[in-house]
N, C-alpha and C. Protein backbone atom coordinates (compact mmCIF):
# COMPACT_ATOMS: atom_id res chain seq x y z
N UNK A 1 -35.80 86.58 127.68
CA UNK A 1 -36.65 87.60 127.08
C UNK A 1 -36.31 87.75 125.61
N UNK A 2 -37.49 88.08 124.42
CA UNK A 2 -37.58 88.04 123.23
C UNK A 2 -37.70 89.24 122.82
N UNK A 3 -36.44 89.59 121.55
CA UNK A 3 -36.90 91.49 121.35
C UNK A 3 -37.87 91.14 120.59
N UNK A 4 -38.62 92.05 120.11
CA UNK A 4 -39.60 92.41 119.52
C UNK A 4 -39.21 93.58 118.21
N UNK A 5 -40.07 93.21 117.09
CA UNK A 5 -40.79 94.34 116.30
C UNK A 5 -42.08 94.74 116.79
N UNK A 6 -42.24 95.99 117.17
CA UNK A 6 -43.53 96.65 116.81
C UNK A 6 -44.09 97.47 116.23
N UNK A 7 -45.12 97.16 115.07
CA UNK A 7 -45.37 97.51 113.87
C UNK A 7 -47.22 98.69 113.98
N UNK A 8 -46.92 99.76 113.90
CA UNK A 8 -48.13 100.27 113.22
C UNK A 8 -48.86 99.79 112.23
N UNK A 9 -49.86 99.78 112.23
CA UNK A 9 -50.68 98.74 110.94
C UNK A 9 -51.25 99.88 109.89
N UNK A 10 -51.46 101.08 109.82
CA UNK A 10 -51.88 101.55 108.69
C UNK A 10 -50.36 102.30 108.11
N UNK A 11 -50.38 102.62 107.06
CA UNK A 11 -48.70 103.37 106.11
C UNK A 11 -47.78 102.59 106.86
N UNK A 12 -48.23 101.47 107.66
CA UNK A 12 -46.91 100.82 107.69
C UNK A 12 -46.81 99.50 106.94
N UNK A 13 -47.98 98.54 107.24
CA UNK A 13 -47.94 97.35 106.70
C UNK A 13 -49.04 97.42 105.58
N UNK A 14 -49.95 98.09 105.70
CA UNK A 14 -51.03 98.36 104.73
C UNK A 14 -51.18 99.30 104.13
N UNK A 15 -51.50 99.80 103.20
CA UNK A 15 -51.64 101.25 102.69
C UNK A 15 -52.93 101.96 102.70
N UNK A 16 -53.12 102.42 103.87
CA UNK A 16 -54.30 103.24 104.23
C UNK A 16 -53.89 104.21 105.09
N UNK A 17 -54.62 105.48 104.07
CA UNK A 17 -54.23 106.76 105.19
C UNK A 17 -55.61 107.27 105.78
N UNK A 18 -56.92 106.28 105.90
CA UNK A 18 -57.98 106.99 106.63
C UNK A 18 -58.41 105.59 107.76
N UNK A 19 -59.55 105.85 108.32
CA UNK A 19 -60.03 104.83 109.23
C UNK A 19 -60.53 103.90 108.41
N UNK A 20 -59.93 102.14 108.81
CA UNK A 20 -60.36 101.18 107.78
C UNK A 20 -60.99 100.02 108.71
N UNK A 21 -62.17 100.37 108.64
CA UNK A 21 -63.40 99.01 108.78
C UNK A 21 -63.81 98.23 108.34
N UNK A 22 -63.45 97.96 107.14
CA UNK A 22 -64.06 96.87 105.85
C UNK A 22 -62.44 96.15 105.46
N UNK A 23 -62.26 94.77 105.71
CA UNK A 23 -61.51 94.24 104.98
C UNK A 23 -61.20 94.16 103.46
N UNK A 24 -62.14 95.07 103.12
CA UNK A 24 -62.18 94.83 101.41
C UNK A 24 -61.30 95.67 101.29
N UNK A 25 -60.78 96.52 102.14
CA UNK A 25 -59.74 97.68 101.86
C UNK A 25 -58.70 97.22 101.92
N UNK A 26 -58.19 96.24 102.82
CA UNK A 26 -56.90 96.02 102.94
C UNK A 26 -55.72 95.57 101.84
N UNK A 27 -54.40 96.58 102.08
CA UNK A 27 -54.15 96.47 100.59
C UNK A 27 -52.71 96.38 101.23
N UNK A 28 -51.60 94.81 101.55
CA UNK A 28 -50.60 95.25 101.78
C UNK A 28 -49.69 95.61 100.83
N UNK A 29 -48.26 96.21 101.78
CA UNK A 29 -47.18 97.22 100.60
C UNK A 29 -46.33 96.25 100.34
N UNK A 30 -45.81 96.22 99.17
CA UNK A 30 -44.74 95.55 98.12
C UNK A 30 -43.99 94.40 99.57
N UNK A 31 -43.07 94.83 100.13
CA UNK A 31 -42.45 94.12 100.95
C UNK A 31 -42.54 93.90 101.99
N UNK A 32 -44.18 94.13 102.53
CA UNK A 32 -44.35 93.84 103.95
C UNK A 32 -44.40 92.49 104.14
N UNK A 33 -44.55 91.28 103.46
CA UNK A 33 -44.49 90.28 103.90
C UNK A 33 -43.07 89.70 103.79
N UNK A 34 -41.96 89.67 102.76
CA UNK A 34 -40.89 89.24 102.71
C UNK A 34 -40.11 90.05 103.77
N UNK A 35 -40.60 91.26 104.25
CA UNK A 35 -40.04 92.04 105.41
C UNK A 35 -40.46 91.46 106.89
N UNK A 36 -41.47 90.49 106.89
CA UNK A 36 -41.79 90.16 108.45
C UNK A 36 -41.41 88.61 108.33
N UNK A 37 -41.05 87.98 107.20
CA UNK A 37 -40.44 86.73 107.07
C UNK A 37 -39.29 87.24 107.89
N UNK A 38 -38.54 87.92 107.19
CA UNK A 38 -36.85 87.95 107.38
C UNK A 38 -36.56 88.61 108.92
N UNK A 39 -37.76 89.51 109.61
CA UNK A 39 -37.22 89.20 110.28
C UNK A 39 -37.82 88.74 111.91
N UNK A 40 -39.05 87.94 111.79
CA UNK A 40 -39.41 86.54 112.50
C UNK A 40 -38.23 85.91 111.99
N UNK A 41 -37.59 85.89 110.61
CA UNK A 41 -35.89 84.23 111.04
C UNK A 41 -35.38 85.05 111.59
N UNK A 42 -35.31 86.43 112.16
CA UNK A 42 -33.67 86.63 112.76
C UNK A 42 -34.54 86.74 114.42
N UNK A 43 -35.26 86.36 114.90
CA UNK A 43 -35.67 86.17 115.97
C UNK A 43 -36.34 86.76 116.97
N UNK A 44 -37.33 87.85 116.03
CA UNK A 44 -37.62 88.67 116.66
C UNK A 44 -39.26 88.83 116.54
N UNK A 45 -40.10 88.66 117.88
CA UNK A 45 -41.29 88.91 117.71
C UNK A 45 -42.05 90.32 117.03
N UNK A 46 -43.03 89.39 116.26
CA UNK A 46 -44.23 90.28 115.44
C UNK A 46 -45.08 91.17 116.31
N UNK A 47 -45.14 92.31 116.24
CA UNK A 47 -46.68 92.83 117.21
C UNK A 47 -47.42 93.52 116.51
N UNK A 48 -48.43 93.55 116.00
CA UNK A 48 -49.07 94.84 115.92
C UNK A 48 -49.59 95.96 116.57
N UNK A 49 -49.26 97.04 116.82
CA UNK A 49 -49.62 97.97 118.05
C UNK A 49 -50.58 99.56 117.16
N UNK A 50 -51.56 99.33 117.26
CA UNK A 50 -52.56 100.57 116.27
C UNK A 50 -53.28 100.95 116.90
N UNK A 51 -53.81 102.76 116.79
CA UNK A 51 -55.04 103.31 117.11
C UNK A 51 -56.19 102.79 116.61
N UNK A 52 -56.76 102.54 116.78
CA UNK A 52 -58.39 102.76 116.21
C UNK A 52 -59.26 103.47 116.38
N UNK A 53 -59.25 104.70 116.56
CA UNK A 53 -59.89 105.41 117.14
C UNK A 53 -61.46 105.99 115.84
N UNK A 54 -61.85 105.00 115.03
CA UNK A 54 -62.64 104.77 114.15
C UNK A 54 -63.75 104.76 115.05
N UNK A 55 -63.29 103.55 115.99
CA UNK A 55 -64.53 102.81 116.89
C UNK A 55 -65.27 103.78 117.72
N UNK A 56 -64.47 104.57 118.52
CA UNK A 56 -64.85 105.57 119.37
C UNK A 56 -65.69 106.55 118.38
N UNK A 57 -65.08 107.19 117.57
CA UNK A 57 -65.91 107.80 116.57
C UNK A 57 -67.24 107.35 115.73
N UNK A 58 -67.36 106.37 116.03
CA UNK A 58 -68.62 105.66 115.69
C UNK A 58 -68.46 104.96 114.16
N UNK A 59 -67.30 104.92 113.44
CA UNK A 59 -66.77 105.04 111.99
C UNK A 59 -67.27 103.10 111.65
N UNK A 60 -66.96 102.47 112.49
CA UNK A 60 -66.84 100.91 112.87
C UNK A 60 -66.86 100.39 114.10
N UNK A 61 -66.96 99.29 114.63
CA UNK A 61 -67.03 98.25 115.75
C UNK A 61 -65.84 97.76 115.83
N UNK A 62 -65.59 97.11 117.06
CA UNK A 62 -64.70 96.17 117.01
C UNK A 62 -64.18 95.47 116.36
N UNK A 63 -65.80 94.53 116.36
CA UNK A 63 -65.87 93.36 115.66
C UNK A 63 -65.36 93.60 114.17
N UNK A 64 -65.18 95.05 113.44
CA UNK A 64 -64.90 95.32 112.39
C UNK A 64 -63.05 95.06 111.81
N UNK A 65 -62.58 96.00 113.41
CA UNK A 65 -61.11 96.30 113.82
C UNK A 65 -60.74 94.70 113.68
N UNK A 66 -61.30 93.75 114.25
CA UNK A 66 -61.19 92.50 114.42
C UNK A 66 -60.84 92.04 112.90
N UNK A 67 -62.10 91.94 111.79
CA UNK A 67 -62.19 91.33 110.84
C UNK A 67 -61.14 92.00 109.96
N UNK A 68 -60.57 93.06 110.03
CA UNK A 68 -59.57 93.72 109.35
C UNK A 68 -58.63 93.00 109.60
N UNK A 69 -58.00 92.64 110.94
CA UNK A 69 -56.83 92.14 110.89
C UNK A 69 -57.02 90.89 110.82
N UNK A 70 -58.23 90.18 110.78
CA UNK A 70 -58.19 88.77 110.29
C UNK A 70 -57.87 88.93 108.89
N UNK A 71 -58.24 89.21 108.20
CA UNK A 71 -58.00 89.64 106.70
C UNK A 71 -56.49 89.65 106.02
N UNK A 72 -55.98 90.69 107.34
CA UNK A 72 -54.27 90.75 107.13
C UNK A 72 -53.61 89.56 107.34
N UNK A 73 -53.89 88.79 108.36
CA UNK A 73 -53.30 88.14 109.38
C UNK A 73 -53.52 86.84 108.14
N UNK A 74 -54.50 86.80 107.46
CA UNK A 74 -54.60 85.52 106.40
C UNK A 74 -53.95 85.97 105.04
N UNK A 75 -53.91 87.45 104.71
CA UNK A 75 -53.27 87.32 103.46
C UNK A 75 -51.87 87.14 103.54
N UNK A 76 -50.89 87.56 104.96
CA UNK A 76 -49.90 87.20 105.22
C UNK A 76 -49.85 85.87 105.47
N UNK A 77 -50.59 84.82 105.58
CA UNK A 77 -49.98 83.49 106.03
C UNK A 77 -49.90 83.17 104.36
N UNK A 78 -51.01 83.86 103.58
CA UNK A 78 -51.11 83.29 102.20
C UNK A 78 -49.61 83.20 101.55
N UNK A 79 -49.26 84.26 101.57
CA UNK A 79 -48.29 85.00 100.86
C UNK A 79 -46.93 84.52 101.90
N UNK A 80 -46.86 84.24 102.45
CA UNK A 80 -45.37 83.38 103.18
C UNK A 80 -45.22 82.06 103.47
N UNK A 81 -46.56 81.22 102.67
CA UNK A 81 -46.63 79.56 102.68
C UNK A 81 -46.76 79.04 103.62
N UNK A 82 -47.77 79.96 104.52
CA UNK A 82 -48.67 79.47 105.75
C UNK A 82 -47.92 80.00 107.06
N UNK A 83 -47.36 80.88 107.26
CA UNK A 83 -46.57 81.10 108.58
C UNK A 83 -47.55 81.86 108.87
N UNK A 84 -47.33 82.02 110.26
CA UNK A 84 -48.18 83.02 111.22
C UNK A 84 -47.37 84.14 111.99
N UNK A 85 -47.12 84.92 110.69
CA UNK A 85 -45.69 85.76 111.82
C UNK A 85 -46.76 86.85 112.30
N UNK A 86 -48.03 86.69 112.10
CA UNK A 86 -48.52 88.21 112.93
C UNK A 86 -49.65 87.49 114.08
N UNK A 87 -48.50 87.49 114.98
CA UNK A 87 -49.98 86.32 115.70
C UNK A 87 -50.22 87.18 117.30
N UNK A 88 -49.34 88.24 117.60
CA UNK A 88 -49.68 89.20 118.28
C UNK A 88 -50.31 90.68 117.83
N UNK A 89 -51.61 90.93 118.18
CA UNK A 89 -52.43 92.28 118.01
C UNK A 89 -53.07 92.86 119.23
N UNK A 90 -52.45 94.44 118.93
CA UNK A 90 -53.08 95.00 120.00
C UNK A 90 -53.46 96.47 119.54
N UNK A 91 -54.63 96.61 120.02
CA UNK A 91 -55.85 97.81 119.33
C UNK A 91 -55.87 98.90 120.38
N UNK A 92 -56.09 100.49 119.95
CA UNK A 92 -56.78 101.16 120.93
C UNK A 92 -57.56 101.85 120.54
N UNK A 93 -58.98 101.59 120.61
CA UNK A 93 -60.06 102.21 120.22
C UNK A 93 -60.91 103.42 121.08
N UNK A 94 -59.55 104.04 121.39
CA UNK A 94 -60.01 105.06 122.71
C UNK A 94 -60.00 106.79 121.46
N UNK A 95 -60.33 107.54 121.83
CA UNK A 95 -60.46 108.92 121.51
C UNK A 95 -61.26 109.82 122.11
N UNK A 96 -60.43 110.90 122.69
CA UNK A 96 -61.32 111.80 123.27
C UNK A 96 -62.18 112.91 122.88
N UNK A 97 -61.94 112.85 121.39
CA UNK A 97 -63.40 113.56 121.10
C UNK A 97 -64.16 112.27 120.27
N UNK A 98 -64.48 111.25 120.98
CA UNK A 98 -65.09 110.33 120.33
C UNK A 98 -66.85 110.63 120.63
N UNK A 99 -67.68 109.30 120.23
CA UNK A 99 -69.34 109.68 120.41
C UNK A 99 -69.64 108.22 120.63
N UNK A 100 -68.60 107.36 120.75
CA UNK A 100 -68.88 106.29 121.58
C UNK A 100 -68.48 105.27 123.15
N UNK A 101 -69.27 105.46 123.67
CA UNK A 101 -69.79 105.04 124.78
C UNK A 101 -68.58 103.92 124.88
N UNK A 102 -67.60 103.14 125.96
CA UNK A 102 -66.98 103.98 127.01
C UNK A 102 -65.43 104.42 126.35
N UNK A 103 -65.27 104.42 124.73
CA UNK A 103 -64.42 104.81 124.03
C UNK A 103 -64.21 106.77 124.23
N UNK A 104 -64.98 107.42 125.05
CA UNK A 104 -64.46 108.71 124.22
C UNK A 104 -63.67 108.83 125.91
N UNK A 105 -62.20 108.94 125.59
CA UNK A 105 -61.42 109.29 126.90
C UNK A 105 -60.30 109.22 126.30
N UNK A 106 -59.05 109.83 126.79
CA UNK A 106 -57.78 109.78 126.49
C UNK A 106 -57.52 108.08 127.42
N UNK A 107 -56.34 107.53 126.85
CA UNK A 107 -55.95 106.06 127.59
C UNK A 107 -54.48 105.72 127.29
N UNK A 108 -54.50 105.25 128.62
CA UNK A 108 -52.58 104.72 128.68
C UNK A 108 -52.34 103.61 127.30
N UNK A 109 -53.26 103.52 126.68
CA UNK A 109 -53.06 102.35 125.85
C UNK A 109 -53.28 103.28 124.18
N UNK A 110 -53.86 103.98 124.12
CA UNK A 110 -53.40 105.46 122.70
C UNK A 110 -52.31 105.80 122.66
N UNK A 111 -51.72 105.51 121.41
CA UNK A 111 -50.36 106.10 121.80
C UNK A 111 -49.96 107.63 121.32
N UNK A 112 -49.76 108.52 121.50
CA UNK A 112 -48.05 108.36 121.72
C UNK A 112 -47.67 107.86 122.89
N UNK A 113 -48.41 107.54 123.78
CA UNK A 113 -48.40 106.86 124.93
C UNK A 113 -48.02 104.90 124.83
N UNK A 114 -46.92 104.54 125.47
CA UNK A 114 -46.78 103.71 125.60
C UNK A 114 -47.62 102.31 125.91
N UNK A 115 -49.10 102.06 126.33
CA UNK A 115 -49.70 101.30 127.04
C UNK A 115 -49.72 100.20 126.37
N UNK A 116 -49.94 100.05 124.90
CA UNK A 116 -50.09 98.86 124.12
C UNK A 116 -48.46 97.72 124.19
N UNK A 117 -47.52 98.60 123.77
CA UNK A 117 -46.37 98.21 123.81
C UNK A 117 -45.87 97.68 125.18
N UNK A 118 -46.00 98.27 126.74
CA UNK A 118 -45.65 97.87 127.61
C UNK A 118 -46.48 96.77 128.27
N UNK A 119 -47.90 96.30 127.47
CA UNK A 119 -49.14 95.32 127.57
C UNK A 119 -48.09 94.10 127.21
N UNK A 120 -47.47 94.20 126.16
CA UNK A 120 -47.31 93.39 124.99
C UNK A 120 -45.98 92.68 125.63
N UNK A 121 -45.36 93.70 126.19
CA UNK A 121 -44.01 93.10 126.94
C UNK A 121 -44.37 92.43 128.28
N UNK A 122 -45.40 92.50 128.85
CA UNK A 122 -45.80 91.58 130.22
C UNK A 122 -46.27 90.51 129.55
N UNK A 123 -47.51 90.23 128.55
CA UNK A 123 -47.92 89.36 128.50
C UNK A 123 -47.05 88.21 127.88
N UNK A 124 -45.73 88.84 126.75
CA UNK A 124 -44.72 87.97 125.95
C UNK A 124 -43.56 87.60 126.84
N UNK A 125 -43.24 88.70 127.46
CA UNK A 125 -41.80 88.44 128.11
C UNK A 125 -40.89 89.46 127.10
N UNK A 126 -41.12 89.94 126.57
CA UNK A 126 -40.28 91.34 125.60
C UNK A 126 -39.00 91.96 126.13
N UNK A 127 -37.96 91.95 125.55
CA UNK A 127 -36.94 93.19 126.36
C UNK A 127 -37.29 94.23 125.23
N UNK A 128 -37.68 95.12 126.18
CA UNK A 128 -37.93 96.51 125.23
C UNK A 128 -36.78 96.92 125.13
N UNK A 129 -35.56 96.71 125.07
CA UNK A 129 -33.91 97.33 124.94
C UNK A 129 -34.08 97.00 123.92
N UNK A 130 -34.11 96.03 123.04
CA UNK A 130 -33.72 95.22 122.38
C UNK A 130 -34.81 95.34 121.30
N UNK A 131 -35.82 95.77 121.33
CA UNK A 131 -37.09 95.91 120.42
C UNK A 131 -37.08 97.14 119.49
N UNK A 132 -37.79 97.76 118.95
CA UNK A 132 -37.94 98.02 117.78
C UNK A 132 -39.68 98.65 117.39
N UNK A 133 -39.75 100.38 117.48
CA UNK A 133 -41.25 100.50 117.03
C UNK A 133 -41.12 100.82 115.49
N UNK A 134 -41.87 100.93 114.83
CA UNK A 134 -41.89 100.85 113.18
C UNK A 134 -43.48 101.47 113.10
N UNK A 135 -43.08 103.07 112.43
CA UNK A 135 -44.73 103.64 112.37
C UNK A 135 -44.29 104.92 111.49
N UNK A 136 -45.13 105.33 110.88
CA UNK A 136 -45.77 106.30 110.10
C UNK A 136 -46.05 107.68 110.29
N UNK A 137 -46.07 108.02 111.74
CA UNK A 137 -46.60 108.99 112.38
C UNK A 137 -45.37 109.48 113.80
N UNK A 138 -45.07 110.60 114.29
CA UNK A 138 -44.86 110.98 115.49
C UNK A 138 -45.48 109.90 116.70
N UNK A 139 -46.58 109.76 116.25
CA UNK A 139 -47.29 109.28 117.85
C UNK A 139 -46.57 108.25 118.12
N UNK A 140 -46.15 107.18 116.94
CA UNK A 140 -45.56 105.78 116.94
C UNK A 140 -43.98 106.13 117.52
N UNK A 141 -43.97 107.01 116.92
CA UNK A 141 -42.04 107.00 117.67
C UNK A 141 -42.30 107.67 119.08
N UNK A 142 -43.21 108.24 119.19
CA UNK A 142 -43.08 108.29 120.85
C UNK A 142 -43.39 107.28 121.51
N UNK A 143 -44.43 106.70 121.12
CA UNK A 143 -44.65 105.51 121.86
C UNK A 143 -43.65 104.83 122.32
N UNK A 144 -42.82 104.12 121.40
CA UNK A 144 -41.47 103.42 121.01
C UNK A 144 -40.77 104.13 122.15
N UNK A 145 -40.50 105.67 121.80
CA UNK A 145 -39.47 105.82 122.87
C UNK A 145 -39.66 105.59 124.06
N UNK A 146 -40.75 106.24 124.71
CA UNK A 146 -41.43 106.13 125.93
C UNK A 146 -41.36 104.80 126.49
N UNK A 147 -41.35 103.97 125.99
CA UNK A 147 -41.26 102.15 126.21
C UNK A 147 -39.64 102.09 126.11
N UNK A 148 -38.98 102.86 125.60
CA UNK A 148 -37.38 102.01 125.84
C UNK A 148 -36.94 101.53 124.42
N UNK A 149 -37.82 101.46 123.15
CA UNK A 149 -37.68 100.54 122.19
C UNK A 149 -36.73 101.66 121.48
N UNK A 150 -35.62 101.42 120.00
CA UNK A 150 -35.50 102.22 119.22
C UNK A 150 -36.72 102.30 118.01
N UNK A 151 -36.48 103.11 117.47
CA UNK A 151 -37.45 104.06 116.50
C UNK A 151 -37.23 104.22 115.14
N UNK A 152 -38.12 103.43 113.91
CA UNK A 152 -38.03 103.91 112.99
C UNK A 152 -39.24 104.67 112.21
N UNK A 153 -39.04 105.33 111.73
CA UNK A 153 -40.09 106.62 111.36
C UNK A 153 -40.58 106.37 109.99
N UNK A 154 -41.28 105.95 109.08
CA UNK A 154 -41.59 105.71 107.82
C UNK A 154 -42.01 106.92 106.97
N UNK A 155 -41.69 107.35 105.89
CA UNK A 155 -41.90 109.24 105.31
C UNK A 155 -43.06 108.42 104.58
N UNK A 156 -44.17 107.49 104.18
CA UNK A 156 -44.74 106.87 103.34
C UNK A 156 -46.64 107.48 104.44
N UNK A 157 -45.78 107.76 105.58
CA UNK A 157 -47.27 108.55 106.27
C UNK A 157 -47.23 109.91 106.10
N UNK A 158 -46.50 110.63 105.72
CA UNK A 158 -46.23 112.33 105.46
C UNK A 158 -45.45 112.59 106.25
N UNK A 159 -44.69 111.90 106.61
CA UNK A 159 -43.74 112.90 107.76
C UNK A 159 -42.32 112.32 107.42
N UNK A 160 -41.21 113.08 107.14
CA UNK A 160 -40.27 113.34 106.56
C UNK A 160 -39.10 113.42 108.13
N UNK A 161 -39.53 114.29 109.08
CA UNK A 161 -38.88 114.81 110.41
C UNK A 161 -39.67 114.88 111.53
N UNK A 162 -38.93 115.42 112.17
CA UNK A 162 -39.62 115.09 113.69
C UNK A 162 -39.07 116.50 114.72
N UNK A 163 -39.19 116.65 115.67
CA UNK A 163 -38.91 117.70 116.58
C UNK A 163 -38.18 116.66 117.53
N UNK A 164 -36.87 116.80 117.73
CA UNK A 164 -36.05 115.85 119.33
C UNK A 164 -37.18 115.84 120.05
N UNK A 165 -37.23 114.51 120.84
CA UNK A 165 -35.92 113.25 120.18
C UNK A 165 -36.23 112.75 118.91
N UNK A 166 -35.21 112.33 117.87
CA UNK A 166 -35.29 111.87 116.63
C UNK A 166 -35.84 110.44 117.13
N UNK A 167 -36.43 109.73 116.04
CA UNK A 167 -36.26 108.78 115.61
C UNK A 167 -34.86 108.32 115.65
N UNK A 168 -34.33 106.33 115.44
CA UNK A 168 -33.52 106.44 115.22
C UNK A 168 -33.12 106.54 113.50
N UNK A 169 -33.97 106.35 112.68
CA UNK A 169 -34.02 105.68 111.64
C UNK A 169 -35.49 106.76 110.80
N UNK A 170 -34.83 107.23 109.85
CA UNK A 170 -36.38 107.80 108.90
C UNK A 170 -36.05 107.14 107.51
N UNK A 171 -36.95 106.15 107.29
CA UNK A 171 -37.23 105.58 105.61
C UNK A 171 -38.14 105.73 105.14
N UNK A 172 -37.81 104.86 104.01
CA UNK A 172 -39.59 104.96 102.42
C UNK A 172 -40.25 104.10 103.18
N UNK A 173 -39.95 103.06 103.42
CA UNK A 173 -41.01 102.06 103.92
C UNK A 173 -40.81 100.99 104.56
N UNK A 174 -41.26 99.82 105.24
CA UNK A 174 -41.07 98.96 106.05
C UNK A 174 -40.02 97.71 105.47
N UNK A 175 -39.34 97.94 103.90
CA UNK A 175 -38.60 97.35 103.68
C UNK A 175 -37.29 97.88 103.85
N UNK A 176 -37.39 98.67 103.98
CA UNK A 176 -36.02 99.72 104.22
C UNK A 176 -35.85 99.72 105.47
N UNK A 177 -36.74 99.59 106.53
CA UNK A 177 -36.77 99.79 107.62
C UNK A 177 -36.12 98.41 108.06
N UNK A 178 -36.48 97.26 107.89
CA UNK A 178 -35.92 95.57 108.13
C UNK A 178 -34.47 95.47 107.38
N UNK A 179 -34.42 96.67 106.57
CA UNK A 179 -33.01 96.40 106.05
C UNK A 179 -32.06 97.02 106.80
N UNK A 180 -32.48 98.03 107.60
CA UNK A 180 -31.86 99.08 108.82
C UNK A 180 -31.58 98.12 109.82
N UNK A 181 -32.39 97.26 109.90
CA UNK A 181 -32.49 96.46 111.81
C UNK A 181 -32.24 95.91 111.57
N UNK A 182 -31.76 94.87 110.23
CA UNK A 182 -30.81 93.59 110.30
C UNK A 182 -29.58 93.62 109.39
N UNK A 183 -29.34 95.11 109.17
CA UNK A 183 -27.78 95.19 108.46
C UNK A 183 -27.08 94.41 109.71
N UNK A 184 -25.72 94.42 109.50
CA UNK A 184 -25.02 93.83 109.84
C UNK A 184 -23.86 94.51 110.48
């Protein structure tokens, strides 16, 4: 079994604090790519694990959620001389005050709820002991916990603290955060 990073995709790897449907938005942060180089070499799977709850709200499509992370998924191969360290994605386009059809419901796969993350460990083979959530928001460190993973909390989404259980880890950003999980 392979630990894992699992990464929130908005204030974590990209800098967007609203719902983003248009690839023209995507804007990654200073060290998110020399941060998922270093640590795909120390051996640890990429995931992306995000709400979308855009879709349900009628904000974008799928097919939109889709073309966004194609977008990412190519400016990162650009920018690390063709690697594919983000080659696992997983979406939840659920919300319960949504207005789209069969999106408006709460789901084991929204997090602060674990569903994406414990998806991700059947289909890879993951030890969630050994893994790692990385997010912006409360919802992401619950998720994380709820799955078994440790927790780092990013202050670059507005949140500074938390109510127990902590996080294990609160930083500026996802470079600080890879510098936490592979000190030494």
């Amino acid at each position: 079994m392979r630990p894992a990073i699992f990464l929130d995709r908005d204030n974590t790897i990209i800098d967007n604090s609203d719902h983003l449907g248009d690839p023209s938005g995507v804007v990654l942060f200073d060290r998110t790519v020399e941060s998922l180089q270093r640590l795909d070499d120390a051996g640890y799977a990429l995931i992306i694990v995000t709400n979308q709850s855009g879709v349900a709200r009628g904000l974008f499509t799928e097919d939109d959620v889709q073309a966004v992370h194609d977008c990412i998924r190519l400016q990162v191969q650009k920018d690390s001389g063709g690697r594919d360290l983000l080659a696992h994605w997983y979406h939840s386009p659920y919300h319960p005050e949504g207005v789209v059809e069969p999106f408006i419901t709460e789901h084991p796969s929204r997090k602060p709820e674990p569903g994406m993350l414990l998806q991700a460990a059947e289909d890879l083979n993951l030890d969630l002991n050994a893994s790692w959530m990385i997010g912006d928001a409360p919802r992401d460190i619950r998720a994380g916990q709820r799955a078994g993973c440790r927790t780092i909390l990013l202050r670059c989404g507005g949140f500074s603290s938390m109510k127990d259980p902590q996080p294990d880890w609160i930083v500026d950003g996802i470079g600080d955060a890879t510098d936490n999980i592979l000190r030494p």
